[in-house]
Structure formats: C-alpha cells, structure tokens
N, C-alpha and C. Protein backbone atom coordinates (compact mmCIF):
# COMPACT_ATOMS: atom_id res chain seq x y z
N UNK A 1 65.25 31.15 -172.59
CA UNK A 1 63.81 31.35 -172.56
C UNK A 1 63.47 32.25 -171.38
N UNK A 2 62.65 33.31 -171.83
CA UNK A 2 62.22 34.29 -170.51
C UNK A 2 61.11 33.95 -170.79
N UNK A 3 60.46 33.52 -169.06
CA UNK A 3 59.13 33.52 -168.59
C UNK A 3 58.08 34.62 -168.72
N UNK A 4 59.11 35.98 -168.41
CA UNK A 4 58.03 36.84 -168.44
C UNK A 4 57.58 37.02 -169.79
N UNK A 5 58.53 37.09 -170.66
CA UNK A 5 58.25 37.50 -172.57
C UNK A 5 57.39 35.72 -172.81
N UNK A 6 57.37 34.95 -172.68
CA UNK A 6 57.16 33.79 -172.60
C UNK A 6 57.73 33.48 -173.96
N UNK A 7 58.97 34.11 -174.26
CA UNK A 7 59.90 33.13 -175.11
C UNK A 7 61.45 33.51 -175.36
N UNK A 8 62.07 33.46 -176.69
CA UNK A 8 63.22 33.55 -176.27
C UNK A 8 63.27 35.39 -176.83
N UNK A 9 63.72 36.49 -176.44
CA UNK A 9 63.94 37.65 -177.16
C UNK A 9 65.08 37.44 -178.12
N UNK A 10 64.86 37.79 -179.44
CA UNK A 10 65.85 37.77 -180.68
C UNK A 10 66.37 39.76 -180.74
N UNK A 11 65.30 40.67 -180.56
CA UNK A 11 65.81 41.49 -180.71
C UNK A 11 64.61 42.63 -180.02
N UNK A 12 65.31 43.79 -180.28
CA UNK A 12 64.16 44.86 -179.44
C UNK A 12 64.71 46.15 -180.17
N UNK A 13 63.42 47.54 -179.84
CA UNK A 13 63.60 48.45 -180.09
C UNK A 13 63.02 49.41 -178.97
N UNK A 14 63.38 49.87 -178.33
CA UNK A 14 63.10 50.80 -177.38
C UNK A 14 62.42 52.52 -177.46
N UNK A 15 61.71 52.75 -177.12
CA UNK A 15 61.25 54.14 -177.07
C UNK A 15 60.61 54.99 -176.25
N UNK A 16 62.01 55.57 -175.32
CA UNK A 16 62.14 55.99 -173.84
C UNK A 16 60.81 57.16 -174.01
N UNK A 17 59.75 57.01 -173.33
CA UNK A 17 58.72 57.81 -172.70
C UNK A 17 58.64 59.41 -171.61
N UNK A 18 59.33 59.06 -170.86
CA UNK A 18 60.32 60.02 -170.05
C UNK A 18 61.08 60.52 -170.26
N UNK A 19 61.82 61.48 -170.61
CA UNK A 19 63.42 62.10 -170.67
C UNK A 19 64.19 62.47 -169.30
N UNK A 20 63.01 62.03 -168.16
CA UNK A 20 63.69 61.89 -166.36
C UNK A 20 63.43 60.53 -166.16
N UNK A 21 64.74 60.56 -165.60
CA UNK A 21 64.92 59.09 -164.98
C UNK A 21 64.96 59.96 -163.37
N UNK A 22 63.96 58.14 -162.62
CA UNK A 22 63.94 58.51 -160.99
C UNK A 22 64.76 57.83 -160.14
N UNK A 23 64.98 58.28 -159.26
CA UNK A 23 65.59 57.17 -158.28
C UNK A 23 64.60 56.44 -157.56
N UNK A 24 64.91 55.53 -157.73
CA UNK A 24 64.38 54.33 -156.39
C UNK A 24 64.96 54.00 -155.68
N UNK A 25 63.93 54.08 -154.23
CA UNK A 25 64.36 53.51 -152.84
C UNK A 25 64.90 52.00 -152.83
N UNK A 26 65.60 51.68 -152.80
CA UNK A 26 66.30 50.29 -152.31
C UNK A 26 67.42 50.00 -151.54
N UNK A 27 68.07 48.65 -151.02
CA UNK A 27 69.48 48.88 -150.62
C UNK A 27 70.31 49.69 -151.51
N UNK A 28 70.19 49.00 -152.99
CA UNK A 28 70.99 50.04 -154.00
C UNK A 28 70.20 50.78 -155.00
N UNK A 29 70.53 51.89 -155.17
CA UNK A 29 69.23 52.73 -155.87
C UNK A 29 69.38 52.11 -157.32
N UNK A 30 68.20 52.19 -158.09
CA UNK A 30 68.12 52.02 -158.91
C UNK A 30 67.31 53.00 -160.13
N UNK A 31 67.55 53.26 -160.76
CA UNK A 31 66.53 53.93 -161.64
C UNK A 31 65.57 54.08 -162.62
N UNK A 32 64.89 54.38 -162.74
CA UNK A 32 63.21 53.77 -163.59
C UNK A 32 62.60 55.07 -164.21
N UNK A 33 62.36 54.73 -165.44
CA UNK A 33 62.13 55.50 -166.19
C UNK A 33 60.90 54.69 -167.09
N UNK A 34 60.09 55.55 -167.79
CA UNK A 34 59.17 54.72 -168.46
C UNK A 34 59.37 54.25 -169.99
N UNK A 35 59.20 53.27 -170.46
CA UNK A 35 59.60 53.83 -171.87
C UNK A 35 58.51 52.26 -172.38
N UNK A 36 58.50 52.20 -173.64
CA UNK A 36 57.55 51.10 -174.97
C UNK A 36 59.15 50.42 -175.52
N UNK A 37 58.85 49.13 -175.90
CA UNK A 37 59.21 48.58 -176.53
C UNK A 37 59.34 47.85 -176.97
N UNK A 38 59.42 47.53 -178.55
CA UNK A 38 58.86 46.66 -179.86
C UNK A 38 59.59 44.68 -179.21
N UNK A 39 59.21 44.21 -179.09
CA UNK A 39 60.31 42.93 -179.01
C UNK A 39 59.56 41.71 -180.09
N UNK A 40 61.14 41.21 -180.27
CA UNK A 40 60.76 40.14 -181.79
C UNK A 40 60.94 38.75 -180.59
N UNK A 41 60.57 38.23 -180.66
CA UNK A 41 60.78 36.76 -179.89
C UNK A 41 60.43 35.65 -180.49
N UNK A 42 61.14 34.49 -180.30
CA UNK A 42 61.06 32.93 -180.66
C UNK A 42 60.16 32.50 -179.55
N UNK A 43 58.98 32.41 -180.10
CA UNK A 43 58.23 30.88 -178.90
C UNK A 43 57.10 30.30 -179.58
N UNK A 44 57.97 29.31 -179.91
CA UNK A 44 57.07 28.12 -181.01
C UNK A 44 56.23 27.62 -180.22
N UNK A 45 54.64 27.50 -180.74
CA UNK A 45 53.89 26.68 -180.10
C UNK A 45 53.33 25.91 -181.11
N UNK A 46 52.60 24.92 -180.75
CA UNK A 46 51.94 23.42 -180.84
C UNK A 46 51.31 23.72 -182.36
N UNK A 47 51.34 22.91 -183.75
CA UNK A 47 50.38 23.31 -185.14
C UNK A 47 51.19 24.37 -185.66
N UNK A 48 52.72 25.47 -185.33
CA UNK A 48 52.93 25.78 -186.02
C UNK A 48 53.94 25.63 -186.82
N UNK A 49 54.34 26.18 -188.10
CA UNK A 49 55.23 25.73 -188.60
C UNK A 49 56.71 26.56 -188.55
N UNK A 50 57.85 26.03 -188.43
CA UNK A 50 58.89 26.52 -188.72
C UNK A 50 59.67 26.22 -189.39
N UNK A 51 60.93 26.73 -189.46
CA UNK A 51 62.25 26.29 -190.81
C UNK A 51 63.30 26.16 -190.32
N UNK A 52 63.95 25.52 -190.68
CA UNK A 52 65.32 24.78 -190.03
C UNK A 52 66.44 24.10 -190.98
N UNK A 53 67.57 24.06 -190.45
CA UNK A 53 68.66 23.99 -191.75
C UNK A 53 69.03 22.02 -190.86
N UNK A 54 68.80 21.16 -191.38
CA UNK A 54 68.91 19.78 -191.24
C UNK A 54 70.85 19.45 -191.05
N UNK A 55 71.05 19.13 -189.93
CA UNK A 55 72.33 18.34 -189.16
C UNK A 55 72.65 17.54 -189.35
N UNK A 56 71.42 16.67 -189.11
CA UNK A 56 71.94 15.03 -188.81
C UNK A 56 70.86 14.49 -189.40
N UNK A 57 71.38 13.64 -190.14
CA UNK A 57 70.21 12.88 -190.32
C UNK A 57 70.21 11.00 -190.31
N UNK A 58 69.51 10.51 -189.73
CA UNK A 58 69.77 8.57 -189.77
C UNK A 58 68.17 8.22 -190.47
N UNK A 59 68.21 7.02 -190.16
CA UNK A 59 66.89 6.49 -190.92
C UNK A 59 65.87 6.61 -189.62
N UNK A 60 66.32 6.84 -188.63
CA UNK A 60 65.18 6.92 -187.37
C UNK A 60 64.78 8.44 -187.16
N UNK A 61 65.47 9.33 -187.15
CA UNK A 61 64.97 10.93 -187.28
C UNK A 61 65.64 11.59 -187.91
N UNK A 62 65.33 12.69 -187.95
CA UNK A 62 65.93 14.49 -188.86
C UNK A 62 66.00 14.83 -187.87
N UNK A 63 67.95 15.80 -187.37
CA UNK A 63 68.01 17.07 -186.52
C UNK A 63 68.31 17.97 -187.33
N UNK A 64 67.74 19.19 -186.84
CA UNK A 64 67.20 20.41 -187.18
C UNK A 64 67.75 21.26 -186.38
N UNK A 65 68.56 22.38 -186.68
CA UNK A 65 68.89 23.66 -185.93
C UNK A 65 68.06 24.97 -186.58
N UNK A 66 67.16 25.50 -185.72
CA UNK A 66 66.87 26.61 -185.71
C UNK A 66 67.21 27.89 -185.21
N UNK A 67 67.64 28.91 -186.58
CA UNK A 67 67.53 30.29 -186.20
C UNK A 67 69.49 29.88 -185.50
N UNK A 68 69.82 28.66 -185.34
CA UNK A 68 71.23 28.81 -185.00
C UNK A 68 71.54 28.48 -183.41
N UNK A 69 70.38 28.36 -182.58
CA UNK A 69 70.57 28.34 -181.26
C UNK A 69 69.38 27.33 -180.65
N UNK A 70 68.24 26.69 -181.66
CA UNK A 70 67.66 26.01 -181.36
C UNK A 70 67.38 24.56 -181.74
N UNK A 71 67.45 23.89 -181.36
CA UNK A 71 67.77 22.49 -181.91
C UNK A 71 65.86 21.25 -181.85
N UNK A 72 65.75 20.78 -182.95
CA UNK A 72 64.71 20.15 -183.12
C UNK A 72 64.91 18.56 -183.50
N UNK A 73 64.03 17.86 -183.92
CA UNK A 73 63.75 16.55 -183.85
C UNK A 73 62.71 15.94 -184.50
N UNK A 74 62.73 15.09 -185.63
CA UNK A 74 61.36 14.97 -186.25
C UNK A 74 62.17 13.36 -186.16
N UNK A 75 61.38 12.39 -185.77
CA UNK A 75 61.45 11.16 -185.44
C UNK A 75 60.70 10.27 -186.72
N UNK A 76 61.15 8.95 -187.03
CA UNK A 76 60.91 8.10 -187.85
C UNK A 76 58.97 8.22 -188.02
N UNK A 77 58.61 8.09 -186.92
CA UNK A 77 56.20 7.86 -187.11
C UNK A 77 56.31 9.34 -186.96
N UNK A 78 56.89 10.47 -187.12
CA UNK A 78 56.64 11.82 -187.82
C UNK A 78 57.04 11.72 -188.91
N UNK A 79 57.39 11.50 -189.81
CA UNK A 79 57.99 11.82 -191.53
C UNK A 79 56.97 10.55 -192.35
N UNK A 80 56.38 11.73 -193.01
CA UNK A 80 55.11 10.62 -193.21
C UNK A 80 55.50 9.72 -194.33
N UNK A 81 54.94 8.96 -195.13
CA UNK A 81 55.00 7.74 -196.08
C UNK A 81 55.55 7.74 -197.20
N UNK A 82 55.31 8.92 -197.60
CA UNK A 82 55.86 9.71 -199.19
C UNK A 82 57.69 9.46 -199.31
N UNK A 83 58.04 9.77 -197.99
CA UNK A 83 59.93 9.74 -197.44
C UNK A 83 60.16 8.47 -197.60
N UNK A 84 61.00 8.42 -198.50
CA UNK A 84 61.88 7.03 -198.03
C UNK A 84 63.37 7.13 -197.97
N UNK A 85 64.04 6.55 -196.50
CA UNK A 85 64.79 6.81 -196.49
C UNK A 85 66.03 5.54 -197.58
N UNK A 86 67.52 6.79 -197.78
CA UNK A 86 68.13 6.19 -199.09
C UNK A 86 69.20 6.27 -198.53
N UNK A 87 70.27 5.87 -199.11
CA UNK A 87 71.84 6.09 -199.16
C UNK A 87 72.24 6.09 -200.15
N UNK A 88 72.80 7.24 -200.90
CA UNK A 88 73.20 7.05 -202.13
C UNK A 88 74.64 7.96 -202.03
N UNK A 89 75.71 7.39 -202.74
CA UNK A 89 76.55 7.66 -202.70
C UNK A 89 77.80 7.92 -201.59
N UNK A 90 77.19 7.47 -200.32
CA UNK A 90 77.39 7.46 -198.97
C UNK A 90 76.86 8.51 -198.29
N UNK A 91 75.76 9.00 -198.62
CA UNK A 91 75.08 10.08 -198.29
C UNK A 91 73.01 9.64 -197.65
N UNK A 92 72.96 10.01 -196.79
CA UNK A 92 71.66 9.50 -196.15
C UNK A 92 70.78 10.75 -196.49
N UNK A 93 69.77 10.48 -197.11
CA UNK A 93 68.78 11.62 -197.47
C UNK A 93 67.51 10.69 -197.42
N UNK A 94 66.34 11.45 -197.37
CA UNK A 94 64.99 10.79 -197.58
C UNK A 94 64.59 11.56 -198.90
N UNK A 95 64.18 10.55 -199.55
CA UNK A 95 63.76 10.95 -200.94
C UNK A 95 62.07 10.76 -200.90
N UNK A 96 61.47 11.74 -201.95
CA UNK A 96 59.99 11.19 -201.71
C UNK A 96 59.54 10.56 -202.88
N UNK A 97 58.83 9.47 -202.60
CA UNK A 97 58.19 8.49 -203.18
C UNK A 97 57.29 9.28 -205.09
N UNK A 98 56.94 10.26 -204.71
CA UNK A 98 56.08 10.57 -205.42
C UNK A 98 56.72 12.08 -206.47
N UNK A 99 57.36 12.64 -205.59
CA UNK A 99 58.40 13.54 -206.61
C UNK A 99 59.51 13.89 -206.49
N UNK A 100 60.28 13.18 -207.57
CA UNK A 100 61.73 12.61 -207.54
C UNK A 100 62.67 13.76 -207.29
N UNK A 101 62.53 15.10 -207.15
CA UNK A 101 63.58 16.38 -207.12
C UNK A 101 63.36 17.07 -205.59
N UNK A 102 61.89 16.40 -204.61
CA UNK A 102 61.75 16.52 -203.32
C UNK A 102 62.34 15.55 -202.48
N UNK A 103 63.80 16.13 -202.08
CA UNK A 103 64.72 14.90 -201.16
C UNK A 103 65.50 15.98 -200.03
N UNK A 104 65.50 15.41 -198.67
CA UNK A 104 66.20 16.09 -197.66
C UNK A 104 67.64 15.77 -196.72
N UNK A 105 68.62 16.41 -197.29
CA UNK A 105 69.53 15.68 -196.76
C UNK A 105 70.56 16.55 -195.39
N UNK A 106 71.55 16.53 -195.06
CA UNK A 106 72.01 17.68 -194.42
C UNK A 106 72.57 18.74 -195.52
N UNK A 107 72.38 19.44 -194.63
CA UNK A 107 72.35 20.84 -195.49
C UNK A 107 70.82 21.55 -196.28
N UNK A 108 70.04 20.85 -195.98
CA UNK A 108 68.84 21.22 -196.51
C UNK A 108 67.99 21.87 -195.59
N UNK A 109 67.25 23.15 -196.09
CA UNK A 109 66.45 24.15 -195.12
C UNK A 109 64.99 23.42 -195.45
N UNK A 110 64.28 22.79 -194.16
CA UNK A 110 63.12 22.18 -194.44
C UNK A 110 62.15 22.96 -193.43
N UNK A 111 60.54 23.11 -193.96
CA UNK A 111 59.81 23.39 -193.23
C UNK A 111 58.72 22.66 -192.46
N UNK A 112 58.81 22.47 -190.99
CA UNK A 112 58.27 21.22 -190.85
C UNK A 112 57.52 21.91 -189.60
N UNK A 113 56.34 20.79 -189.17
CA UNK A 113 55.15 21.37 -188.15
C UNK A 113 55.49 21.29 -186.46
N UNK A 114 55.31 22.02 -185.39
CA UNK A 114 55.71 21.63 -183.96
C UNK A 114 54.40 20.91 -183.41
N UNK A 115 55.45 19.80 -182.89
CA UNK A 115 54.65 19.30 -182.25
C UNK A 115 54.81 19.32 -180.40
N UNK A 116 55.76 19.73 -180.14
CA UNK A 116 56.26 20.11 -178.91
C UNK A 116 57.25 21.43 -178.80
N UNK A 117 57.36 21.67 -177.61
CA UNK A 117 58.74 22.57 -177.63
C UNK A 117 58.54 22.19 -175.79
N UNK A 118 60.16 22.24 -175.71
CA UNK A 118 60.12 22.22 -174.24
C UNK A 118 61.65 23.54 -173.69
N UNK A 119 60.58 23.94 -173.17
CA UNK A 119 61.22 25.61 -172.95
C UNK A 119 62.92 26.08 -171.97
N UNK A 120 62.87 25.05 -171.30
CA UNK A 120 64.35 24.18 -170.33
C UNK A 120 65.30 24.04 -171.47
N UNK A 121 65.42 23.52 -172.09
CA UNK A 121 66.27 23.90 -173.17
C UNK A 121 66.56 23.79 -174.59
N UNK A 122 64.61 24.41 -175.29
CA UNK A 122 64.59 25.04 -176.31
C UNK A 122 65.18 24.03 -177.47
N UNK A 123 64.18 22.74 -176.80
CA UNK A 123 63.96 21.70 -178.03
C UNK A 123 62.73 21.47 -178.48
N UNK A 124 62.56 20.98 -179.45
CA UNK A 124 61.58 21.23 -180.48
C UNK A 124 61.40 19.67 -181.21
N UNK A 125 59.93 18.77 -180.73
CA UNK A 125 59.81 17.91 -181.60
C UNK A 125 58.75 18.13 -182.47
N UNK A 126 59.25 17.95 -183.84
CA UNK A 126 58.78 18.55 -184.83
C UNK A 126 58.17 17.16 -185.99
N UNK A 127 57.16 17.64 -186.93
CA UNK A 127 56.66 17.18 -188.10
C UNK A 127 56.84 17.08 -189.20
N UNK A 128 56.91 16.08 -190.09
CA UNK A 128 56.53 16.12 -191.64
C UNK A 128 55.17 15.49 -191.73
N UNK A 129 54.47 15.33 -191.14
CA UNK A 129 53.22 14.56 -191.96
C UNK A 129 52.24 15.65 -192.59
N UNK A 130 52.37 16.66 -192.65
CA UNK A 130 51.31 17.74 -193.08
C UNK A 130 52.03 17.50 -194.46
N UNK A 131 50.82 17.90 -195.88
CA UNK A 131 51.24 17.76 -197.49
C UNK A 131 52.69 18.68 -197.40
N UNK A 132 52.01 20.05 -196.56
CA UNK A 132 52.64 21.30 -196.85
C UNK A 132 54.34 21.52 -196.42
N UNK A 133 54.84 20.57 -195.85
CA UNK A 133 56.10 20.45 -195.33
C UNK A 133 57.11 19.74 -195.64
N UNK A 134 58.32 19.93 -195.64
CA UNK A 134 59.20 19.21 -196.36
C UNK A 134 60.33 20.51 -196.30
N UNK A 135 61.03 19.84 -197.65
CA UNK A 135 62.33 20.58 -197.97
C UNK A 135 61.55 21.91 -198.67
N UNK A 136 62.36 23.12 -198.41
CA UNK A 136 61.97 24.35 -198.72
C UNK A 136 62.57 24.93 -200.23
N UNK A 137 63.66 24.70 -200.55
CA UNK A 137 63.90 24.52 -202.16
C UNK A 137 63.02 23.96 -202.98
N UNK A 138 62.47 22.54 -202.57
CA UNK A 138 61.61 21.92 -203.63
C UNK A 138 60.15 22.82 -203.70
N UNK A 139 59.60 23.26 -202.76
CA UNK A 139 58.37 23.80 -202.43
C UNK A 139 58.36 24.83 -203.30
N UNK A 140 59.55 25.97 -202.80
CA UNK A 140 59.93 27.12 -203.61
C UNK A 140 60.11 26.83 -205.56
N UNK A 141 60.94 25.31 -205.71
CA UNK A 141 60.48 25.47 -207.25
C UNK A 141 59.38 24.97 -207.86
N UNK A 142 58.82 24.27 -207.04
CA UNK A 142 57.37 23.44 -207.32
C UNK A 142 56.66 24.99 -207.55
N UNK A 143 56.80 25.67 -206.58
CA UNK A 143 55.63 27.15 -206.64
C UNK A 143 55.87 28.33 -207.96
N UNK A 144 57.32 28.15 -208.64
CA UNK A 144 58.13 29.01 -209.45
C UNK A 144 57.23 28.16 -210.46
N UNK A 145 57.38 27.04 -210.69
CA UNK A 145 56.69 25.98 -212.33
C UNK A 145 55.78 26.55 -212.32
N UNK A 146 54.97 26.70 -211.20
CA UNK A 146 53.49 27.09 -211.72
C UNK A 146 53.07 28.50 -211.98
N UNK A 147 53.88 29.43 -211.77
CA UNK A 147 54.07 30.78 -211.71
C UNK A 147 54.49 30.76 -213.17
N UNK A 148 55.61 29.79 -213.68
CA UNK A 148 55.89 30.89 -215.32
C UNK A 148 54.67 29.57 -216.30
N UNK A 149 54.22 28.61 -216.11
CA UNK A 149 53.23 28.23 -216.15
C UNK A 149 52.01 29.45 -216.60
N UNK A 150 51.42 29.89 -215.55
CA UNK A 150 50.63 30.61 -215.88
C UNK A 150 50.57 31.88 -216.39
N UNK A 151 52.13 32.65 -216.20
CA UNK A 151 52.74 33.54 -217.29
C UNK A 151 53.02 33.52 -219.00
N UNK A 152 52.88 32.42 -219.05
CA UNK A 152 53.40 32.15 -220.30
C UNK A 152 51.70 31.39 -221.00
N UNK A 153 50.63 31.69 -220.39
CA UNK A 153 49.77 31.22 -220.89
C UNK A 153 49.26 32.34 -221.97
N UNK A 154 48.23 31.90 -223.22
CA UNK A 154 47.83 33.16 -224.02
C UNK A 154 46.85 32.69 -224.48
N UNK A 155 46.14 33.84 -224.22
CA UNK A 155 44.34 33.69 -224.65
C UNK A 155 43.89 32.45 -224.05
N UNK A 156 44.15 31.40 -222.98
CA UNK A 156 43.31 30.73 -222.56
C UNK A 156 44.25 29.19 -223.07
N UNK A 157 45.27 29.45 -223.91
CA UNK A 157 45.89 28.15 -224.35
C UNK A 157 47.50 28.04 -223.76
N UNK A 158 47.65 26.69 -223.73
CA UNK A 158 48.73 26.15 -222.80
C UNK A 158 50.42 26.45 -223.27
N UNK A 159 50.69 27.00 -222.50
CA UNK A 159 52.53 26.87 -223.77
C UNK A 159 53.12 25.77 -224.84
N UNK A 160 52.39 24.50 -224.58
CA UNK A 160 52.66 23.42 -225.23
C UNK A 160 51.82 24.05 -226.60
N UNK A 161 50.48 24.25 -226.58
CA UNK A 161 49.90 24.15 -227.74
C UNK A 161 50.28 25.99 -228.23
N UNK A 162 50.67 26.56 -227.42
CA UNK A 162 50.76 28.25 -227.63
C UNK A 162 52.13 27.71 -229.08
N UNK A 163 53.42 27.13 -228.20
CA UNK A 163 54.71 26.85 -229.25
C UNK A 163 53.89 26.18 -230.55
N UNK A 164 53.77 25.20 -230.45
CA UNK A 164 53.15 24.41 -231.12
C UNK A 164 52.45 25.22 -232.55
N UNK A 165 51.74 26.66 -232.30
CA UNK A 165 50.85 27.24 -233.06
C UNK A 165 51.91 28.26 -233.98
N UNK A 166 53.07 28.87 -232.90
CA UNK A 166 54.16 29.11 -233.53
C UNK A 166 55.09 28.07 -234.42
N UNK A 167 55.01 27.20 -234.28
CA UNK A 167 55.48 25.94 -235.39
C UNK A 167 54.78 25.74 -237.20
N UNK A 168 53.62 26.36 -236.61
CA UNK A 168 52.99 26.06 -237.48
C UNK A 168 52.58 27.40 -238.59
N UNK A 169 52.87 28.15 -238.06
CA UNK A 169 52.87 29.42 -238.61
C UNK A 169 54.25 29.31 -239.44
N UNK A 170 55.32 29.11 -239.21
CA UNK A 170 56.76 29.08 -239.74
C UNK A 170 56.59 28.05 -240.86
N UNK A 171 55.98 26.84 -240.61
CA UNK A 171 56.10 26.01 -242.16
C UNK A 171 54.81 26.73 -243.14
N UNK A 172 53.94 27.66 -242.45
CA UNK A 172 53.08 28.21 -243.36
C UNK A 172 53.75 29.31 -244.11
N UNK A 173 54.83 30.22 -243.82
CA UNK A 173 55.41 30.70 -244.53
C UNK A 173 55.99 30.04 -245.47
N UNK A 174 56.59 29.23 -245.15
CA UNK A 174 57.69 28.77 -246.35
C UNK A 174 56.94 27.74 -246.85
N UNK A 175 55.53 27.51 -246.89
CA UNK A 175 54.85 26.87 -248.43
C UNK A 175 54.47 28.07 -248.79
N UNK A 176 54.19 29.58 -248.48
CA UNK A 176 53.70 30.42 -249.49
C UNK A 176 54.71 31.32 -250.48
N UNK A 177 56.02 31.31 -249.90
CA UNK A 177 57.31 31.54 -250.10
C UNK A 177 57.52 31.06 -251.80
C-alpha cells in the first residue's frame, strides 16, 4: 500500500513531458524530469463492491483472495439468512435457501460488499447481506435466463404460449391434409 497513491499500484503508463532530464543538487545527484502518468490502483473503500475467488471456507466465515495478493473475510452476522451453511459430500458450501443453483464453495468467484479494509496489510472485511451479492456464476446465469427470455419473446407473447401456438398450427395441418 502507498500512502502517497493512497492504494496499492497494479500498473502504470508513463508519458515523459521533457525530452531533458536535469540534474539535481544533492549528496547524490539525481535526476528529474517531468512527465504524466496514467496509474490503475487497488484501494477498496467502505459500500464498495468487489470479486474474489473463495479459499476457505467453515460455517463461521468465507476467505477470499483478491486480484491474487489480497486476502478478505466475510464472517458468519455478514452472510445474510438466505445462506445456509451444508456439507455435502465432504464438501462445505453455503447453499441459498431460496435458489437452489446459488451455492458458494471454494473455488467459487463471489461478489461481495467492503466493509473494512485495513491498509497494514491489505485485509478486507467484507459482505453478503446486500440482495446483489453472492456467487458470480449464479448472478451471471440468473442475468443470461432473462436475456434469452426476452429474446425469444414475439409480438408481446411468452415462449411458453409462442411454442405452444406452433403446436397447434402442426395438428392444423394434418386435419386439413
């Protein structure tokens, strides 16, 4: 974590201003030149959300590594009511109460809310109680259903009754047949 960027730098792009570099007066010279540059940085603060690939998991919290170098924490009175935690098959996942294909186990990329970060060494206690958070697969196909959902709609009627009208067209041929 750098103080001055007030977070962690992931990457940069530079674009030297000067084409002279000066010397500076010091014990050892140094040289200074002017230049801009773009920087991408990590510094999670408080309400927002991030994504994280799940470690560990027990029935008291979810660990979370972020981005590969940052490590998080969502504790048992963060993971709201919907979670229940399971063991199935010798495997610890929280499954949710309300839709059976939204479950988080290790190995699962979940998106969950900050509720802290402490900058010393770039831990992160984090949320599920927002609707919007959870496992990021389920979200992603929950959002796909409703996408060919509304693709596949015609003239105002539902795919159920759209097939349905095609059903009915096919036995109308073959009584006029």
């Amino acid at each position: 974590f750098n103080e001055a960027f007030d977070g962690v730098l992931l990457a940069y792009d530079v674009n030297i201003q000067d084409k002279q570099a000066k010397i500076l007066s010091g014990v050892h010279p140094y040289f200074g030149l002017r230049l801009k540059a773009n920087l991408l940085l990590f510094s999670p603060k408080s309400d927002m959300l991030l994504e994280g690939k799940v470690v560990k998991l027990s029935q008291e919290s979810i660990h979370v590594i972020i981005l590969g170098f940052s490590s998080a924490i969502i504790t048992a009175q963060n993971i709201r009511g919907e979670f229940k935690y399971k063991t199935k098959d010798e495997e610890e996942l929280f499954a949710s109460r309300s839709h059976k294909r939204h479950v988080i186990k290790v190995g699962t990329m979940i998106r969950f809310l900050v509720k802290s970060f402490d900058e010393e060494i770039l831990h992160i206690i984090g949320s599920l109680m927002p609707a919007h958070t959870g496992s990021i697969c389920w979200s992603a196909t929950k959002s796909r259903g409703r996408e060919w959902q509304e693709d596949k709609t015609f003239e105002g009627t539902t795919p159920l009754s759209y097939n349905n009208h095609i059903k009915k067209s096919k036995k109308h041929r073959i009584t006029e047949d």
